[in-house]
Protein backbone atom coordinates (compact mmCIF):
# COMPACT_ATOMS: atom_id res chain seq x y z
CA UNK A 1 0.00 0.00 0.00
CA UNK A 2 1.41 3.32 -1.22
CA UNK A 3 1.81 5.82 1.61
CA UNK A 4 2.88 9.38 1.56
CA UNK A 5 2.96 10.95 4.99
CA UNK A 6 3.65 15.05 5.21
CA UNK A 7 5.15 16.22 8.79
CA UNK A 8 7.08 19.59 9.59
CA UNK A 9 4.22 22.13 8.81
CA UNK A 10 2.76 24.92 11.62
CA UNK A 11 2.35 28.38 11.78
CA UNK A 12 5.54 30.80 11.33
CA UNK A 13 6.20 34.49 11.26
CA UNK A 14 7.39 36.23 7.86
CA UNK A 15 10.64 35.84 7.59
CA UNK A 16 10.88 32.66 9.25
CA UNK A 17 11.92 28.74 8.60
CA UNK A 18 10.21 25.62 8.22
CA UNK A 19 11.38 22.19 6.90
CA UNK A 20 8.89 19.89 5.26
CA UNK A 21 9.23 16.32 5.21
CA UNK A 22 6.97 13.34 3.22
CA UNK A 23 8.02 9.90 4.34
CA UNK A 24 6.93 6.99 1.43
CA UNK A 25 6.44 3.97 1.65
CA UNK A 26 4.84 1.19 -0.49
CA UNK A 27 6.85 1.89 -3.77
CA UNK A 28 10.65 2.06 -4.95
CA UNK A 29 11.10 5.58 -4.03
CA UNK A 30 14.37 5.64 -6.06
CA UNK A 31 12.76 4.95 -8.86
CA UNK A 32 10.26 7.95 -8.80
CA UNK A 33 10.41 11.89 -9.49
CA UNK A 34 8.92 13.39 -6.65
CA UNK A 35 6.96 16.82 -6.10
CA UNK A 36 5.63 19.14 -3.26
CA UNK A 37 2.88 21.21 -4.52
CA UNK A 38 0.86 23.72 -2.76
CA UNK A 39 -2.57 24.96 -2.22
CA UNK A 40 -3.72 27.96 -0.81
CA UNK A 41 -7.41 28.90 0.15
CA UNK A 42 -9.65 29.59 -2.90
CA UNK A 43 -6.97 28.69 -5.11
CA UNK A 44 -5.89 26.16 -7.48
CA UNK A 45 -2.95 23.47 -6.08
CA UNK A 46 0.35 24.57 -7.93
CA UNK A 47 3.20 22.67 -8.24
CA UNK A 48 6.35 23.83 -5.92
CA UNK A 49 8.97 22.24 -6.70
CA UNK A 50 9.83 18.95 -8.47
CA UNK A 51 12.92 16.60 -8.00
CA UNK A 52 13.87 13.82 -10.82
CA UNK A 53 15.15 10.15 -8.73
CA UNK A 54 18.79 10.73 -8.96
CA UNK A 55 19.18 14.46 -7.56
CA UNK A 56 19.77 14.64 -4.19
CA UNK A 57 18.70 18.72 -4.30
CA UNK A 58 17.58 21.57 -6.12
CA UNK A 59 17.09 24.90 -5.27
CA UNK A 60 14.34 26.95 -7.19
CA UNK A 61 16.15 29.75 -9.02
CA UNK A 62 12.90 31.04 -9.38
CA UNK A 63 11.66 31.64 -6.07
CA UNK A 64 15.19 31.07 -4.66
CA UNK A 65 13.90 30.69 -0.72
CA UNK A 66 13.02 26.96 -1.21
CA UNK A 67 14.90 23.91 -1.62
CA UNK A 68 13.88 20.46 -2.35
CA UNK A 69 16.04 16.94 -1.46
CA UNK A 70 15.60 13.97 -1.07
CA UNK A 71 17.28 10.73 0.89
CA UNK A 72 16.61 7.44 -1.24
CA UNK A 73 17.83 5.48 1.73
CA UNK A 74 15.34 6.49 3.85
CA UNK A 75 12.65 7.12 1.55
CA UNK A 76 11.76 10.70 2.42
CA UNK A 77 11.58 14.27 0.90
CA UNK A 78 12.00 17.58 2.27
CA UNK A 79 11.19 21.00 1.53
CA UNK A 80 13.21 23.51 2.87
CA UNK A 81 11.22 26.79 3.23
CA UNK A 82 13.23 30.04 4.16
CA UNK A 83 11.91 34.02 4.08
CA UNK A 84 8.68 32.66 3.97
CA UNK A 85 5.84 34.95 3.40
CA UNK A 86 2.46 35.23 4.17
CA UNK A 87 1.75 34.11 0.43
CA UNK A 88 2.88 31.06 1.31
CA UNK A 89 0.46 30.05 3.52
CA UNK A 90 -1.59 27.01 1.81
CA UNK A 91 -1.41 23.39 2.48
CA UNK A 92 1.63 21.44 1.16
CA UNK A 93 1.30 17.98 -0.44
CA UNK A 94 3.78 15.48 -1.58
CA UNK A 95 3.12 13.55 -4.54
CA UNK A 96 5.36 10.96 -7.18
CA UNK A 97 6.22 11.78 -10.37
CA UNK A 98 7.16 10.02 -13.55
CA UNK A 99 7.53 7.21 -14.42
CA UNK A 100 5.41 5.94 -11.01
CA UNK A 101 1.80 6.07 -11.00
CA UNK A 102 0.75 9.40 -9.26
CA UNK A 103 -0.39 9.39 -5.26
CA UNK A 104 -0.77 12.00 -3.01
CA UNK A 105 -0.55 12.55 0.43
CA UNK A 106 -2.72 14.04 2.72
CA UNK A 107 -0.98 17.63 3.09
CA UNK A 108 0.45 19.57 5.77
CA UNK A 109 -0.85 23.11 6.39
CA UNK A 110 1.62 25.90 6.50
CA UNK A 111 0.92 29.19 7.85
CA UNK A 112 2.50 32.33 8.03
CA UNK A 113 1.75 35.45 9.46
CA UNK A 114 3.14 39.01 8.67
């Protein structure tokens, strides 16, 4: 049974810190991209930040305050948030990517106040 389980989220002042994690199980997590979207009240879900099964990190030069890893040994991604803003405030999800079938987990809700 696929499982994607979100941990790390809360409520944080602007200019603040949080670190997202998703722990999988049920699947060969190597073998999958993986992807932390976002969705923020009365809004669409939009997709954060995507990471292909070999990197270990990238760092959005958009945004350039959040960075995604991942460990393959112990099946988990992250989301490093930093200077985050009170647009940021949505519930973040965790999902696979290509070539695995999609799942989703059941979000964590990040909030930040200015």
């Amino acid at each position: 049974q696929v499982q994607l389980v979100e941990s790390g989220g809360g409520s944080v002042q602007a200019g603040g810190s949080l670190k997202l994690s998703c722990a999988a199980s049920g699947f060969i997590f190597s073998s999958c991209a993986m992807a932390w979207y976002r969705q923020a009240p009365g809004k669409e879900r939009e997709l954060v930040l995507s990471i292909s099964p070999r990197e270990t990190t990238y760092q959005s030069s958009v945004k350039g305050r959040f960075t995604i890893s991942r460990d393959n040994v112990k099946n988990t991604l992250y989301l490093q948030m930093d200077s985050l803003k009170p647009e940021d405030t949505a519930v973040y999800y965790c999902a696979t990517g290509r070539p695995c079938s999609a799942y989703w987990g059941q979000g964590t809700q990040v909030t930040v106040s200015s």
